[in-house]
N, C-alpha and C. Protein backbone atom coordinates (compact mmCIF):
# COMPACT_ATOMS: atom_id res chain seq x y z
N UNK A 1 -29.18 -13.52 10.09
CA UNK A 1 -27.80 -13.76 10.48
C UNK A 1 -26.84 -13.39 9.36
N UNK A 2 -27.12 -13.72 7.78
CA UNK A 2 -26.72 -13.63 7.20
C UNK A 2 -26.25 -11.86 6.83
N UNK A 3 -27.34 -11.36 6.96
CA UNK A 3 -27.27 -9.62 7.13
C UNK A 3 -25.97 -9.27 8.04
N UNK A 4 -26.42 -9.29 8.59
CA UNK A 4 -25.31 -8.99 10.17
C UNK A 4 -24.25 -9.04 9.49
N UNK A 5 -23.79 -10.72 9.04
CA UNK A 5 -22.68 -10.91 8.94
C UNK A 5 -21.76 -10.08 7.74
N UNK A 6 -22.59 -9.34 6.88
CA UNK A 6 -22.14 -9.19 5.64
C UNK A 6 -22.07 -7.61 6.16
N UNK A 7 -22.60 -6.87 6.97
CA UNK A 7 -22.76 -5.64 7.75
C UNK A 7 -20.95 -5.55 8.23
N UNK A 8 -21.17 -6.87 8.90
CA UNK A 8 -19.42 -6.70 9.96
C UNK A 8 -18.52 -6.39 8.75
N UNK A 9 -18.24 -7.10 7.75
CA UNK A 9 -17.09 -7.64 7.10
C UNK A 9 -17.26 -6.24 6.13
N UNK A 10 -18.48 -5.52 6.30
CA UNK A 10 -18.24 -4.28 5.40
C UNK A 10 -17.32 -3.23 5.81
N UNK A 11 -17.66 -3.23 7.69
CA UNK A 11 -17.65 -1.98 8.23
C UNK A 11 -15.99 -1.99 8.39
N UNK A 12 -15.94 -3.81 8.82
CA UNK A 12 -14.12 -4.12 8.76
C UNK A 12 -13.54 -3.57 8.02
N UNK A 13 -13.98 -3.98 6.59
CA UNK A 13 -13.02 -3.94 5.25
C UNK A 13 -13.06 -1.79 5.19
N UNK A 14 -14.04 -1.01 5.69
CA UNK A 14 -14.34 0.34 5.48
C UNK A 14 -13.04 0.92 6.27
N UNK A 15 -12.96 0.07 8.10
CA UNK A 15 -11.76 0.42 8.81
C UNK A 15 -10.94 0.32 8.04
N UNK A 16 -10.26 -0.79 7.63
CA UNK A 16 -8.74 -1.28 7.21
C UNK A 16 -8.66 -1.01 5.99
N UNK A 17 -9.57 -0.30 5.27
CA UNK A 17 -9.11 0.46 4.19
C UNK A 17 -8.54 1.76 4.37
N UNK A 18 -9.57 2.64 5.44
CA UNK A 18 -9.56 3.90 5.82
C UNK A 18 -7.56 3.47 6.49
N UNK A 19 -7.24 3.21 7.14
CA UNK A 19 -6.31 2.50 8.22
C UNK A 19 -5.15 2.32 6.81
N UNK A 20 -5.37 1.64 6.06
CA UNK A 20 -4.11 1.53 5.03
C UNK A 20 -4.22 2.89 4.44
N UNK A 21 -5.05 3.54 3.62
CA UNK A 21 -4.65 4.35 2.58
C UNK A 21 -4.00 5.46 3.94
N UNK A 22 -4.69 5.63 4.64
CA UNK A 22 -3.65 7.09 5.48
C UNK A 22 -2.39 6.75 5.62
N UNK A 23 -2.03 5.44 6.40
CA UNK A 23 -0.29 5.75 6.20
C UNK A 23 0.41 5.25 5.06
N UNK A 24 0.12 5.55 3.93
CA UNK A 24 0.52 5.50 2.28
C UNK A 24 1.52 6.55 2.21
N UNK A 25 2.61 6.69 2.38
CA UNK A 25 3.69 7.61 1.88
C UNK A 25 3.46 8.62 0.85
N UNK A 26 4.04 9.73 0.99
CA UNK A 26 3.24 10.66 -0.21
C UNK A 26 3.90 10.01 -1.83
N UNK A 27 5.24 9.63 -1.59
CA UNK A 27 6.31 9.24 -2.18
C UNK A 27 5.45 7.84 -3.29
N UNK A 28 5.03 6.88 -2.47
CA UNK A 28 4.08 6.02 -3.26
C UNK A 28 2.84 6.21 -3.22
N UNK A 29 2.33 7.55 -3.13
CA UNK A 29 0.79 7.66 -3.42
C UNK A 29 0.39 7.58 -5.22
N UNK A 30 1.69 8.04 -5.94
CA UNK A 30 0.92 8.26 -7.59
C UNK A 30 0.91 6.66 -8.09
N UNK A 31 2.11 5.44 -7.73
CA UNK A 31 2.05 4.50 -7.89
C UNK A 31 0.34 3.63 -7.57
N UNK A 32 0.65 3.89 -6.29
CA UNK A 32 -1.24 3.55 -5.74
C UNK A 32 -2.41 4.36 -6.40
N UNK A 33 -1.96 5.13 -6.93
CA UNK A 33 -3.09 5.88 -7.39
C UNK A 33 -3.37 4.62 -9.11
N UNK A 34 -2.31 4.62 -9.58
CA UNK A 34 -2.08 3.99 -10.84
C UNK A 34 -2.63 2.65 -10.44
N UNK A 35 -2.47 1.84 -9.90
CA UNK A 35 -3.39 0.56 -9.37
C UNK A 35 -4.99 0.42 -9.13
N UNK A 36 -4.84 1.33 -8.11
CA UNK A 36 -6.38 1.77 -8.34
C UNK A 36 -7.13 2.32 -9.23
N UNK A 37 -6.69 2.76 -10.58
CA UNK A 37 -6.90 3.38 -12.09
C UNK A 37 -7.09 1.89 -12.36
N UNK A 38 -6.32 0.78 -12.34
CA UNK A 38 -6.36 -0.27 -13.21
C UNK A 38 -7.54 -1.28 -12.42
N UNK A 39 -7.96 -0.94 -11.18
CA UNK A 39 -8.67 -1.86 -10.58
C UNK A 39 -10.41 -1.24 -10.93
N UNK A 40 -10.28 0.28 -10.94
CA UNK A 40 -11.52 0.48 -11.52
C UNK A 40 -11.86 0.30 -12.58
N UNK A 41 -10.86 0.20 -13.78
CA UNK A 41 -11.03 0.06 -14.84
C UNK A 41 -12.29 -1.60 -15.36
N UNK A 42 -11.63 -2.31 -14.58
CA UNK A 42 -11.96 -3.82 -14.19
C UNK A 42 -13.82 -4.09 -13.42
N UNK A 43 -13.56 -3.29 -12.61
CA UNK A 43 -15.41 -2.64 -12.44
C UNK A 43 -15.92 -1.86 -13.39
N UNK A 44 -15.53 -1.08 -14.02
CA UNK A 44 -16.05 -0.76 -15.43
C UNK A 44 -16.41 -1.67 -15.93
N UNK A 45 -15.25 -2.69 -16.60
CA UNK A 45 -15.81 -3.62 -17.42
C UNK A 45 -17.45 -4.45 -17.05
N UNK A 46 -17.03 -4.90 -15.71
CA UNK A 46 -18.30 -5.76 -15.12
C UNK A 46 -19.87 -4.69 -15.05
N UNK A 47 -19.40 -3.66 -14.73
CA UNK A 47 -20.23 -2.41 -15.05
C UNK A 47 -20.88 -2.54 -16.04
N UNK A 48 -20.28 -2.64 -17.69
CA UNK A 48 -20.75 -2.68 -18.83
C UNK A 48 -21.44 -4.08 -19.30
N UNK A 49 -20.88 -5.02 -18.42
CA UNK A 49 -21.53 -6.63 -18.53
C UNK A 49 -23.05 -6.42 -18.06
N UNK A 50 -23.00 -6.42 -16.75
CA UNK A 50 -24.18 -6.30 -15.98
C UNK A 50 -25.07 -5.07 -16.73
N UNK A 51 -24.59 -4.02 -17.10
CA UNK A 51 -25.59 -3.09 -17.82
C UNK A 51 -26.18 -3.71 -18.87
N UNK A 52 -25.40 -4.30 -19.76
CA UNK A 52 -26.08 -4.57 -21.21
C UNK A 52 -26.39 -6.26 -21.37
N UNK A 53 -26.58 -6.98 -20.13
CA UNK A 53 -27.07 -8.06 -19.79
C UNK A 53 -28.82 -7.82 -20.02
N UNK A 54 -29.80 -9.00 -20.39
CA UNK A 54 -30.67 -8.64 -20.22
C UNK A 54 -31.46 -9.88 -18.84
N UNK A 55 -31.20 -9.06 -17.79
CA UNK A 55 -31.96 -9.79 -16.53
C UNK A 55 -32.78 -8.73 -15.46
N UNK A 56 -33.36 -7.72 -16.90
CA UNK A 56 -34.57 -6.76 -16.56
C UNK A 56 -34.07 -5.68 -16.49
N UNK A 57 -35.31 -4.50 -16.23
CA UNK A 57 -34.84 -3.42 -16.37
C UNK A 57 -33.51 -3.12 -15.02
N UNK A 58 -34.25 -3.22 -13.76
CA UNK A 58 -33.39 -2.66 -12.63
C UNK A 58 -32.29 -3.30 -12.83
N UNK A 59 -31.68 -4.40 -13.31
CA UNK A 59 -30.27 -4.73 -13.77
C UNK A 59 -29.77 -3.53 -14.55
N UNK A 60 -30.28 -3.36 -15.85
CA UNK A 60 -29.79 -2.20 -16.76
C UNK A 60 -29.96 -1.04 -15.51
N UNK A 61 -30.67 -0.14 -15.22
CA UNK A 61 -30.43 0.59 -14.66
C UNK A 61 -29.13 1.01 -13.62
N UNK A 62 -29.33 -0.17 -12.64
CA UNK A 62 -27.94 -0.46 -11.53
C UNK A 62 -26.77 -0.57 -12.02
N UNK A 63 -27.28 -1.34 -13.44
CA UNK A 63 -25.59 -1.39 -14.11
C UNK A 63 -25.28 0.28 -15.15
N UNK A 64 -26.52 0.30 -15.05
CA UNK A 64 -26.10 2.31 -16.28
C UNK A 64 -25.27 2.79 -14.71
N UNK A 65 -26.26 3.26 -13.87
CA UNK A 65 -25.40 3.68 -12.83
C UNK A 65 -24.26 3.64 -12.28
N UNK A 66 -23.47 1.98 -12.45
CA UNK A 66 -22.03 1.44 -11.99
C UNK A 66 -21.54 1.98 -13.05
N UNK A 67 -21.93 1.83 -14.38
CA UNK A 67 -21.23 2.99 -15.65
C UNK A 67 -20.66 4.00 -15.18
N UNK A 68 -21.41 4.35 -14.61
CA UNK A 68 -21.30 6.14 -14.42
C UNK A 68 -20.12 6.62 -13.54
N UNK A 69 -20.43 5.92 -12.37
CA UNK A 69 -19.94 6.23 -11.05
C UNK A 69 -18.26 5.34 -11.42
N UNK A 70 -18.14 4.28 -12.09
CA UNK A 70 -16.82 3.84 -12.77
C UNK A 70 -15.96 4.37 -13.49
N UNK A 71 -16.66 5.25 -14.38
CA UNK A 71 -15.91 6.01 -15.09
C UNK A 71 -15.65 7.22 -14.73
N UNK A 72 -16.39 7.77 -13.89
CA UNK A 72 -16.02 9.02 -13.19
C UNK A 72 -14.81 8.95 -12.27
N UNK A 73 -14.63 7.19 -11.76
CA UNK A 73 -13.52 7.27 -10.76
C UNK A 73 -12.28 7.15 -11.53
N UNK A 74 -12.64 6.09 -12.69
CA UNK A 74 -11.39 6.07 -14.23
C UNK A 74 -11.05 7.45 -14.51
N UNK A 75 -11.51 8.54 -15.03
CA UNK A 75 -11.41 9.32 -15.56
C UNK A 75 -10.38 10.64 -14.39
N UNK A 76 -11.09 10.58 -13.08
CA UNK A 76 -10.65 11.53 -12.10
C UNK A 76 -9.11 11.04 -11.43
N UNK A 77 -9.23 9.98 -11.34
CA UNK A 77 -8.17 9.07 -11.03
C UNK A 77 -6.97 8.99 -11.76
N UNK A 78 -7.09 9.43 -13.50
CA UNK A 78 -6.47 9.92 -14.12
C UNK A 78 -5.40 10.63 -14.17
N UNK A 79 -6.52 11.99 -13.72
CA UNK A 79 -6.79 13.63 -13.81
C UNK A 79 -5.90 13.65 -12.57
N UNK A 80 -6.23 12.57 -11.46
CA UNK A 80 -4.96 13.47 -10.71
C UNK A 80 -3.71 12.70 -10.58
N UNK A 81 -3.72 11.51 -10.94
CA UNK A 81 -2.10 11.12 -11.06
C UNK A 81 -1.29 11.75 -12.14
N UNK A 82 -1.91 12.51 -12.94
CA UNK A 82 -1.23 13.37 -13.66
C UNK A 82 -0.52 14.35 -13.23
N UNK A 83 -1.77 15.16 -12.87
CA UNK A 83 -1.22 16.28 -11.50
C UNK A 83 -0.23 16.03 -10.98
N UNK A 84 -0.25 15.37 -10.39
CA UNK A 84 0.86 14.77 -9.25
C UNK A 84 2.01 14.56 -9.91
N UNK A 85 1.68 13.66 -11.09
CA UNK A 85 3.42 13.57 -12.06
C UNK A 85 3.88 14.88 -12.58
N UNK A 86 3.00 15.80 -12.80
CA UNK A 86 3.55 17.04 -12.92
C UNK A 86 4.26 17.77 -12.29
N UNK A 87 3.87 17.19 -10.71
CA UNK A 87 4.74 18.06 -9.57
C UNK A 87 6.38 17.27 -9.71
N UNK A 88 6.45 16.74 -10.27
CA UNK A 88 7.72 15.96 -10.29
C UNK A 88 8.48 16.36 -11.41
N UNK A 89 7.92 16.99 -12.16
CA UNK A 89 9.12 17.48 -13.82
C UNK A 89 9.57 18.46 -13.41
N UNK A 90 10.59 18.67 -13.90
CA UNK A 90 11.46 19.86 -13.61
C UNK A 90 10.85 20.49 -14.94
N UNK A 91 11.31 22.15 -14.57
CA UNK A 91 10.91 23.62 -15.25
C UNK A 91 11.83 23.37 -16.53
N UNK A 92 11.34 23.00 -17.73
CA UNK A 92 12.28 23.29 -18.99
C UNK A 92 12.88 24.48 -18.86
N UNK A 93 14.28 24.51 -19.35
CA UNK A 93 15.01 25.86 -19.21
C UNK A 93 15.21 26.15 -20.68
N UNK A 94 15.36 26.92 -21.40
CA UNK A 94 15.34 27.65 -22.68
C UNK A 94 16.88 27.53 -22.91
N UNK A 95 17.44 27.01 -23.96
CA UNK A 95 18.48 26.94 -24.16
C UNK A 95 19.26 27.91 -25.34
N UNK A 96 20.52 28.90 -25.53
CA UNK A 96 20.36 29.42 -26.38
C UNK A 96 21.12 29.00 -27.35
C-alpha cells in the first residue's frame, strides 16, 4: 500500500510540475532559473553529506552519483541563465 501510495504522489508532483514550468512567462524564466540554481545547490550539499557519510559502500556510491548529477544541474543551470542575461544587454557602441 505503501508503494502505491508514494507511486501516486510522484506521478502528481511529475504532472504539476510539468503543468507549472510550461506556463512560466519567458519574461520570468531567468529569475526561475536562478531559484532553481539555489535549490540544487542545497541537494548538492546533502549529496556531499550522504556521499562522505559512512553507512556502506552503496551509500557512497548513490551519494558519488547525486554528486554528479547535482553539479551538472549547478553548473548547466548556470551556463544558461547567463545566456539568457546576455540576450538582454544591449550592443556596446564605441564611443569617439
Amino acid at each position: 500500500m505503501t508503494a502505491v501510495l508514494q507511486v501516486y504522489v510522484f506521478v502528481l508532483a511529475g504532472f504539476v510540475g510539468y503543468q507549472v514550468i510550461t506556463r512560466v512567462p519567458p519574461l520570468l524564466h531567468t529569475p526561475l532559473m536562478s531559484a532553481t540554481n539555489a535549490i540544487s545547490g542545497i541537494s548538492l550539499v546533502g549529496s556531499l553529506v550522504v556521499a562522505g557519510s559512512d553507512h556502506g559502500l552503496l551509500a557512497s556510491i548513490l551519494g558519488a552519483i547525486a554528486v554528479g548529477c547535482a553539479m551538472t544541474n549547478v553548473v548547466g543551470g548556470f551556463l544558461i541563465t547567463d545566456r539568457m542575461l546576455k540576450m538582454f544587454k544591449h550592443a556596446d557602441t564605441k564611443r569617439d
